[in-house]
Structure formats: structure tokens, C-alpha cells
Protein backbone atom coordinates (compact mmCIF):
# COMPACT_ATOMS: atom_id res chain seq x y z
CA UNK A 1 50.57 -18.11 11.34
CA UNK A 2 49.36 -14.61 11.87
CA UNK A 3 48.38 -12.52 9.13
CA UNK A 4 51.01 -9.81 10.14
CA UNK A 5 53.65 -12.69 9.34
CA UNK A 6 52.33 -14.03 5.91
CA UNK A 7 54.35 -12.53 2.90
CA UNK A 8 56.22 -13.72 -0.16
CA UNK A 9 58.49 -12.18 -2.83
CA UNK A 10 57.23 -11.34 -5.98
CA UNK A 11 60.16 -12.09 -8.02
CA UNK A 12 58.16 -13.79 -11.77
CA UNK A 13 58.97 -10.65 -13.92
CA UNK A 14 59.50 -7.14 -14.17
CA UNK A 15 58.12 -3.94 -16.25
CA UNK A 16 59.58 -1.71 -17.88
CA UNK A 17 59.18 1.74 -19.91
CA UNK A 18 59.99 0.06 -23.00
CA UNK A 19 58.09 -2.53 -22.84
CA UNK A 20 54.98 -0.83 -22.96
CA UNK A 21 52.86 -0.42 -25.76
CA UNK A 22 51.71 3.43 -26.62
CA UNK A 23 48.38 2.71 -25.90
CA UNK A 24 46.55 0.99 -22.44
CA UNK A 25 44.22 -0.95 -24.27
CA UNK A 26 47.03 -2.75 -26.55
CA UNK A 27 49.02 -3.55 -23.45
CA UNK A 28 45.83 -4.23 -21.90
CA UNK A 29 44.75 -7.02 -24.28
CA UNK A 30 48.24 -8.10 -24.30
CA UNK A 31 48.41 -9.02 -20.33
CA UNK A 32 44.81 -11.00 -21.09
CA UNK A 33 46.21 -12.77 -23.76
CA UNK A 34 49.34 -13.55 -21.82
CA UNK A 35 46.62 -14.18 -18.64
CA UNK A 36 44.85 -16.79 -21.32
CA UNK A 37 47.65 -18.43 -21.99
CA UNK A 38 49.52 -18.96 -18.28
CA UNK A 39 45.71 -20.82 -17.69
CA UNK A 40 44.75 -18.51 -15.41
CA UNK A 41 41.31 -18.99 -14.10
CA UNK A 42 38.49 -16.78 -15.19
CA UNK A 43 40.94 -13.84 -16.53
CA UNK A 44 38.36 -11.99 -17.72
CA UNK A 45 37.00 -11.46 -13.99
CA UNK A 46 37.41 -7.95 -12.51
CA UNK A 47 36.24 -6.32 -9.21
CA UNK A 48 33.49 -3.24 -10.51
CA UNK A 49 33.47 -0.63 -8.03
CA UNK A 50 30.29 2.02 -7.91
CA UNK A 51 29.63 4.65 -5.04
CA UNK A 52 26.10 4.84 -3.66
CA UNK A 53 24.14 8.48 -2.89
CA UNK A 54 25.75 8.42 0.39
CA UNK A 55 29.37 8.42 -0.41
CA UNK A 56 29.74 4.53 0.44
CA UNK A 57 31.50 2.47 -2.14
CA UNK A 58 30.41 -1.43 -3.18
CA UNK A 59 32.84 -3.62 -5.38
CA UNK A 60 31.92 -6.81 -6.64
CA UNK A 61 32.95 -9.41 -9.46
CA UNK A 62 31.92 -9.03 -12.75
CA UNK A 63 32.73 -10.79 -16.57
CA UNK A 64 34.56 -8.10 -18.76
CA UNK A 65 32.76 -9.08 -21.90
CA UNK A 66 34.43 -6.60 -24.45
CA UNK A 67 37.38 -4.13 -24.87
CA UNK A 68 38.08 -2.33 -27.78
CA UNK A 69 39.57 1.57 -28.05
CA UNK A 70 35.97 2.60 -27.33
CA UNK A 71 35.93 0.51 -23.91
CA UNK A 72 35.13 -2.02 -21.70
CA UNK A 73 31.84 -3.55 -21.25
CA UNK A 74 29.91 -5.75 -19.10
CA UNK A 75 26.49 -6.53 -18.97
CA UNK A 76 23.93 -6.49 -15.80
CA UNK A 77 20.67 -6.25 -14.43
CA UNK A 78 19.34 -2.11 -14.92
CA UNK A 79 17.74 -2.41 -11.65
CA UNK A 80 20.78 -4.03 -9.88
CA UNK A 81 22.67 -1.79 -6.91
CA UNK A 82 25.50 -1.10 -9.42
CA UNK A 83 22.79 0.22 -12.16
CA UNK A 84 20.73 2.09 -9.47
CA UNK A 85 24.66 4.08 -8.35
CA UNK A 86 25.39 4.60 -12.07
CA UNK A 87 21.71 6.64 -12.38
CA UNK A 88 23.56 9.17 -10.37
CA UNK A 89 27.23 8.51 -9.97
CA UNK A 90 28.53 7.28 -13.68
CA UNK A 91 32.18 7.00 -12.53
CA UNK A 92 33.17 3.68 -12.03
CA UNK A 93 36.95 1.56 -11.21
CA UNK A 94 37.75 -1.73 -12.94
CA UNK A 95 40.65 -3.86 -11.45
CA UNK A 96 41.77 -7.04 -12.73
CA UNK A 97 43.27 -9.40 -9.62
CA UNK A 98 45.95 -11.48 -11.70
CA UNK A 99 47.43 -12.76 -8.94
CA UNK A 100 49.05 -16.28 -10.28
CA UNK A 101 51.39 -13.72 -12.66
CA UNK A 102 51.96 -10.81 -9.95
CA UNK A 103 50.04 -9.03 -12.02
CA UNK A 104 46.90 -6.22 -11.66
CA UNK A 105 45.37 -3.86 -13.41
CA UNK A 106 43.52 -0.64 -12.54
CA UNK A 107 41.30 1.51 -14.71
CA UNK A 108 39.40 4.37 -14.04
CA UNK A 109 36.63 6.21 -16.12
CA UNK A 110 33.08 6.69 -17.06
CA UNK A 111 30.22 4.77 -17.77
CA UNK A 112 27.44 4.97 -20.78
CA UNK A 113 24.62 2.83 -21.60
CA UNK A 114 25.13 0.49 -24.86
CA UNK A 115 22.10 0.47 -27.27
CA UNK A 116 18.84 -1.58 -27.78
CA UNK A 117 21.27 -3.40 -30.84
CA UNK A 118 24.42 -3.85 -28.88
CA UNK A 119 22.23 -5.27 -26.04
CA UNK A 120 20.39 -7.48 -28.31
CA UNK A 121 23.20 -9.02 -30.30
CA UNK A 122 25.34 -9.72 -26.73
CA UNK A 123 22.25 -10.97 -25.31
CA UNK A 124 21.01 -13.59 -28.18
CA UNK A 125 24.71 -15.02 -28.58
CA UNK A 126 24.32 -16.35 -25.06
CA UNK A 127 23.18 -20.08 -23.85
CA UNK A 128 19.29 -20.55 -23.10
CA UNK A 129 20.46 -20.90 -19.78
CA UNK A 130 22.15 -17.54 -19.25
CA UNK A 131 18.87 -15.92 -21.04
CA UNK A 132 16.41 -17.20 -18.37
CA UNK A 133 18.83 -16.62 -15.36
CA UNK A 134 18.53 -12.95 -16.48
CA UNK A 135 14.96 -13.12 -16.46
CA UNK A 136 14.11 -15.30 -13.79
CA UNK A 137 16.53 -12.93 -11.31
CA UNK A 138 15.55 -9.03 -10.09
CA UNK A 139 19.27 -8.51 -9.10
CA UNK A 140 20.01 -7.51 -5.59
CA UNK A 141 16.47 -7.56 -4.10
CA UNK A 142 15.57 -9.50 -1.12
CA UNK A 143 14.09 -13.06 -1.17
CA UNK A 144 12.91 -15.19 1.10
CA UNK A 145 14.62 -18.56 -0.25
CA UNK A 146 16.06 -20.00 -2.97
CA UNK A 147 13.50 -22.11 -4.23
CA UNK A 148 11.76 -19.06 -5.02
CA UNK A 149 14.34 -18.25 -7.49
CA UNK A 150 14.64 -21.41 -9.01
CA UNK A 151 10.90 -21.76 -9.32
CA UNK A 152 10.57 -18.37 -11.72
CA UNK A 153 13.27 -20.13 -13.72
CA UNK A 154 11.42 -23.25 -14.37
CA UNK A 155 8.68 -21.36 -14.61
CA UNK A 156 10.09 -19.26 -17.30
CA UNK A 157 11.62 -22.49 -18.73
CA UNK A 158 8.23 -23.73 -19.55
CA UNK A 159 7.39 -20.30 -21.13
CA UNK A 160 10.07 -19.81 -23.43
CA UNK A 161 9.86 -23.88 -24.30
CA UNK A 162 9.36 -22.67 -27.92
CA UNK A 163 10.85 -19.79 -29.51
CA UNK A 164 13.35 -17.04 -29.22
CA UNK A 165 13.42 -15.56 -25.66
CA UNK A 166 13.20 -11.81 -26.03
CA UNK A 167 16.02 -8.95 -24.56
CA UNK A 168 14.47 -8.10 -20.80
CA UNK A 169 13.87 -4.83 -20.91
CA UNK A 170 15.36 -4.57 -17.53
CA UNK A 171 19.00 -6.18 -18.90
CA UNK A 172 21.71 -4.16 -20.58
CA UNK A 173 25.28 -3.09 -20.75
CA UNK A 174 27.60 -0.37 -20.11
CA UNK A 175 31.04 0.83 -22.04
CA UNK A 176 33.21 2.15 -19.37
CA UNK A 177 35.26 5.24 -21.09
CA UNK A 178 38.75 5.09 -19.62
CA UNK A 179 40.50 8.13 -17.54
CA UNK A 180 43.45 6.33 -16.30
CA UNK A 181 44.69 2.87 -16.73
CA UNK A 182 47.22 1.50 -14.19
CA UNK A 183 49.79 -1.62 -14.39
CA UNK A 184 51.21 -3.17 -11.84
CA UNK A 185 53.73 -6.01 -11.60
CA UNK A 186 55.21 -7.81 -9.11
CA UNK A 187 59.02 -7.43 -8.02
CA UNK A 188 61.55 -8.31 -5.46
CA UNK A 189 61.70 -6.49 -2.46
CA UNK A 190 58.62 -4.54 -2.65
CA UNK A 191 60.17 -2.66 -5.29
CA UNK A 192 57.07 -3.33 -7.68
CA UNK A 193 56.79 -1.57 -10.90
CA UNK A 194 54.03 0.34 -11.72
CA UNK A 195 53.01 2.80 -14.54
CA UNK A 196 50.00 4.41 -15.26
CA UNK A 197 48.07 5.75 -18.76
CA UNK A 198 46.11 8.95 -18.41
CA UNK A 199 44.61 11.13 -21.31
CA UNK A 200 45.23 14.56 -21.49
CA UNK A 201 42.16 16.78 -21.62
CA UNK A 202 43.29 18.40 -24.76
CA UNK A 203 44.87 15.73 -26.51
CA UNK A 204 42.47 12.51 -27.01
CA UNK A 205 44.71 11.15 -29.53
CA UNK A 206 47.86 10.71 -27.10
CA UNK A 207 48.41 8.84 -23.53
CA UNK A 208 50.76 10.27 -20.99
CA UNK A 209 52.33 7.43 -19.46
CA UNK A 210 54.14 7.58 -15.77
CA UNK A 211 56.00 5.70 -13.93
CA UNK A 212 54.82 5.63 -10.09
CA UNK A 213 56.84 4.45 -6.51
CA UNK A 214 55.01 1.14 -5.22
């Protein structure tokens, strides 16, 4: 089959005004509840999208690991190509690829650094594993194999055999602050529904919600 040919209807659900909560991050963590709950696999997943000095943009997949009204967070490598575009380009784009429930999600926004505390508390809930895999890895440089990589982990292994294994000082998180928050479902025809969250300049307390053509 050619990929000009391959197409489906959407036809699970459909959105509308009213069934939207006042504020993106309550119908947010209602879609990832319902996401939970159809099984979908790794929900929490989302495409992170940076811009380099040069005007080129990178996306790649990344574990949202908090959202609350102050944000969304994720943790990485500060050396990392993402962390090195944020130095001088701190707007970022979530989306969320739901695609089992017709579903996706867009958000827009800023990025800030979370603190020494925030990074230590994420960082010392996770499995010994995950804490030498952070060490053991200088995200997105060049190496010559993987045994290299796997060496500095058993390496590090051996180090940290006893005792607490200390917050890199090279590891952290960010909080992206949201612009614009857009939901998208599915519907027949290509007649998907969409609507979209922004917050007014002057008014932080309120969300101007539209709907927008697919």
C-alpha cells in the first residue's frame, strides 16, 4: 500500500466546549488519567522540542515526571543537546502522541531550572539503577562503542557498592511555564475538534479558551 493511500476515520469520541474544564492543566491531568486507565503504553511520554543557535529544531522523547499549576517537569542531563539549546533559547513545545484514544496534546511555554532540593528529592526517589545510568552517561556526546558505556556503569557500580550515590552535579530538571495548551481529538471526516488554552498577558488568573478549524 502506498503511504498516499493509508488513512482511517477517527470516529472514538468527540470534544466539546462544555466539556472542558476552566483550566489546561485540570483537563490536562484528566486526559492522563483517562490515558492511564484505557492502558495506554507509556502515557506519560511526550516529544520535547528545543531550537539550536542556528534556527534548526530537534524533538525527542522524554518522561513527563510532574504537572502541577506551576508546570511540567522532566529531568535530563545539563550538558545534553536539549540543555545546551535551553542556555540560549528557553522556549520549548511539549506534545503528547495519544494515538490509541485519537487523542494529542500540545503545549507551548518556557523553561526554568528546578533547585538543588527539587533535584535532589526527584533524584534519590529513583532505583540504583536509574542513579548510575545518569552518572555513567555524558548525554549526547560521541562514543566509540557501547561497551564503553556499560563499562563506566560497572565501574561506577563498584563505587557506589556502599552508600548513598550523590545528585551529579551535571543532572537536573526543568518546569516548563505554559503559554498555550492545545487539545486535539479525533473525529469523523477530518472534522477533528480542537481547542486551545492561552493566558492573557494581563490576566494570569484566567485562560482564554478557543475553538480552532482542524
Amino acid at each position: 500500500m502506498k503511504l498516499s493511500d493509508m488513512r482511517r476515520e477517527y470516529a472514538l469520541s468527540a470534544l466539546k466546549r462544555e466539556d472542558l474544564e476552566q483550566n489546561p492543566v485540570d483537563q490536562f491531568n484528566l486526559w492522563l488519567q483517562q490515558a492511564i486507565d484505557f492502558g495506554l503504553n507509556d502515557p506519560s511520554a511526550m516529544t520535547v522540542a528545543t531550537v539550536d543557535e542556528h534556527g534548526q529544531p530537534f524533538q525527542r522523547i522524554v518522561l513527563l515526571k510532574n504537572v502541577d499549576n506551576q508546570g511540567f517537569v522532566f529531568y535530563t542531563n545539563l550538558g545534553s543537546r536539549k540543555a545546551l539549546h535551553l542556555q540560549h533559547n528557553n522556549k520549548i513545545s511539549l506534545h503528547f502522541p495519544w494515538h490509541a484514544m485519537e487523542r494529542q496534546v500540545h503545549i507551548t511555554g518556557t523553561v526554568e531550572k528546578l533547585t538543588a532540593m527539587e533535584n535532589m528529592k526527584y533524584f534519590t526517589s529513583r532505583p540504583k539503577e536509574s542513579q548510575l545510568a545518569a552518572w555513567a552517561s555524558k548525554q549526547s556526546s560521541r562514543i566509540s562503542a557501547r561497551g564503553v558505556l556499560e563499562g563506566k556503569y560497572l565501574e561506577l557500580k563498584e563505587k557506589f557498592a556502599e552508600g548513598k550515590i550523590p545528585v551529579p552535579s551535571f543532572w537536573g530538571g526543568y518546569r516548563i511555564k505554559v503559554d498555550s495548551m492545545e487539545f486535539w481529538q479525533g473525529g469523523e471526516r477530518r472534522l477533528h475538534d480542537r481547542f486551545i488554552y492561552v493566558k492573557p498577558q494581563l490576566d494570569q488568573s484566567n485562560w482564554d479558551i478557543s475553538r480552532l478549524a482542524p
